[in-house]
Protein backbone atom coordinates (compact mmCIF):
# COMPACT_ATOMS: atom_id res chain seq x y z
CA UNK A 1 -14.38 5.01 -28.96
CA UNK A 2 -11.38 4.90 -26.88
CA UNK A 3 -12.06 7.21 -24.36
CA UNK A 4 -10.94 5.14 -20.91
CA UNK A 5 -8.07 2.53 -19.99
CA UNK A 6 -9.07 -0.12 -17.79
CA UNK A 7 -6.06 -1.70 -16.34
CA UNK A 8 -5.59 -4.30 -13.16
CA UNK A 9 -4.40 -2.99 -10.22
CA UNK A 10 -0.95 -4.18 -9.73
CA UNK A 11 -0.89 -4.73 -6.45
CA UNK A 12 -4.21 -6.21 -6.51
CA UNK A 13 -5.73 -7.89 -9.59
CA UNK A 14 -9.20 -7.36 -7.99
CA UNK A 15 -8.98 -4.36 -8.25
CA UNK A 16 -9.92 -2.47 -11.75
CA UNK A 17 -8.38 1.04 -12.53
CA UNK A 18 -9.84 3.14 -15.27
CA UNK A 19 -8.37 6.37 -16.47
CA UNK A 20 -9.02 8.35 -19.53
CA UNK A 21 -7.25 8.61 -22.38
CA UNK A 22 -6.01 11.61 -24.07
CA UNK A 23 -9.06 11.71 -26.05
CA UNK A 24 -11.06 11.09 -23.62
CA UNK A 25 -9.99 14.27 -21.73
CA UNK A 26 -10.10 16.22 -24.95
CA UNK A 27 -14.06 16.11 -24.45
CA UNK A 28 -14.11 17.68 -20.91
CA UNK A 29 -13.80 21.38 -22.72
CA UNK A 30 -16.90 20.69 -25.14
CA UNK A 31 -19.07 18.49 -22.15
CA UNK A 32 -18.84 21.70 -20.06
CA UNK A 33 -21.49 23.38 -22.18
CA UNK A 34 -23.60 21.27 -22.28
CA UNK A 35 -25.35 22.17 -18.97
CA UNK A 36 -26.02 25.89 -20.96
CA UNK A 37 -27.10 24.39 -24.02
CA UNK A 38 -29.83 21.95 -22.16
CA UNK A 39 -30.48 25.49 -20.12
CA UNK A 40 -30.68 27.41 -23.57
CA UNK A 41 -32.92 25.10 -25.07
CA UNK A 42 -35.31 25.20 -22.19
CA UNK A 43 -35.30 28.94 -22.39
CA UNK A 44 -34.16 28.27 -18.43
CA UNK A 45 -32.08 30.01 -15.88
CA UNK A 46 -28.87 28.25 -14.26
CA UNK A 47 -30.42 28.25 -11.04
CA UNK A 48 -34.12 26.77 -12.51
CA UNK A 49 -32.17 24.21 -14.34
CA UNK A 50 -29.95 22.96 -11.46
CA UNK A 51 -32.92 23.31 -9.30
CA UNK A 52 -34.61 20.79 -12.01
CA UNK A 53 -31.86 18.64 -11.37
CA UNK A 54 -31.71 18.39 -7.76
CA UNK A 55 -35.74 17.48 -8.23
CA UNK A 56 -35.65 14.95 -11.06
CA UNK A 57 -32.73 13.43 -8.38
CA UNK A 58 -34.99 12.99 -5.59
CA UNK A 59 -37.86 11.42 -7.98
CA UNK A 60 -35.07 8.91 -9.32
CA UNK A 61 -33.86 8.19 -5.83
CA UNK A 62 -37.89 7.61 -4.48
CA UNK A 63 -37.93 5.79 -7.32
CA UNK A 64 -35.31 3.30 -6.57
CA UNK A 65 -36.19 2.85 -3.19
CA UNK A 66 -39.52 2.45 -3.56
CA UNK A 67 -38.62 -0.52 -5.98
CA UNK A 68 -36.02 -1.73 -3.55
CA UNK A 69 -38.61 -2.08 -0.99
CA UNK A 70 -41.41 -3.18 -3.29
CA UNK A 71 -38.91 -5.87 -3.98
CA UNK A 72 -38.18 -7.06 -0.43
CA UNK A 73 -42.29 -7.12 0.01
CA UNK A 74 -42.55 -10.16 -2.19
C-alpha cells in the first residue's frame, strides 16, 4: 500500500529506519476517529472505552506471561 519507507541506517546497516510516506501520514486525520466510532458503536463513553482498553491490556499482558512461563515449565 505504500504507507512506510524502510531504509538502512547509513551509519549503520544494522540498523533499519522506517518512516512514513506522504500517504501514509495522510491517514493519521481519518485513524483519529476511529477511537469514537468503536465508542459510538458500543453506545460507550470515552472514559468506559479507554477504561476497556486499559483492561483488555492487562488480560493480553497475563496472557503472555502466563505463556512465557508455561513455556519455561516444560
Amino acid at each position: 500500500m505504500d504507507l512506510l519507507v524502510r531504509t538502512r541506517d547509513p551509519d549503520d546497516e544494522r540498523q533499519v529506519r522506517i518512516r512514513l510516506t506522504d500517504k501514509g501520514r495522510a491517514l493519521k486525520q481519518p485513524a483519529s476517529e476511529i477511537p469514537a466510532c468503536v465508542g459510538a458503536a458500543l453506545d460507550m463513553a470515552p472514559e468506559q472505552l479507554s477504561e476497556l482498553m486499559q483492561t483488555m491490556k492487562q488480560v493480553q499482558e497475563r496472557l503472555a506471561a502466563g505463556l512465557a512461563g508455561a513455556r519455561t515449565d516444560k
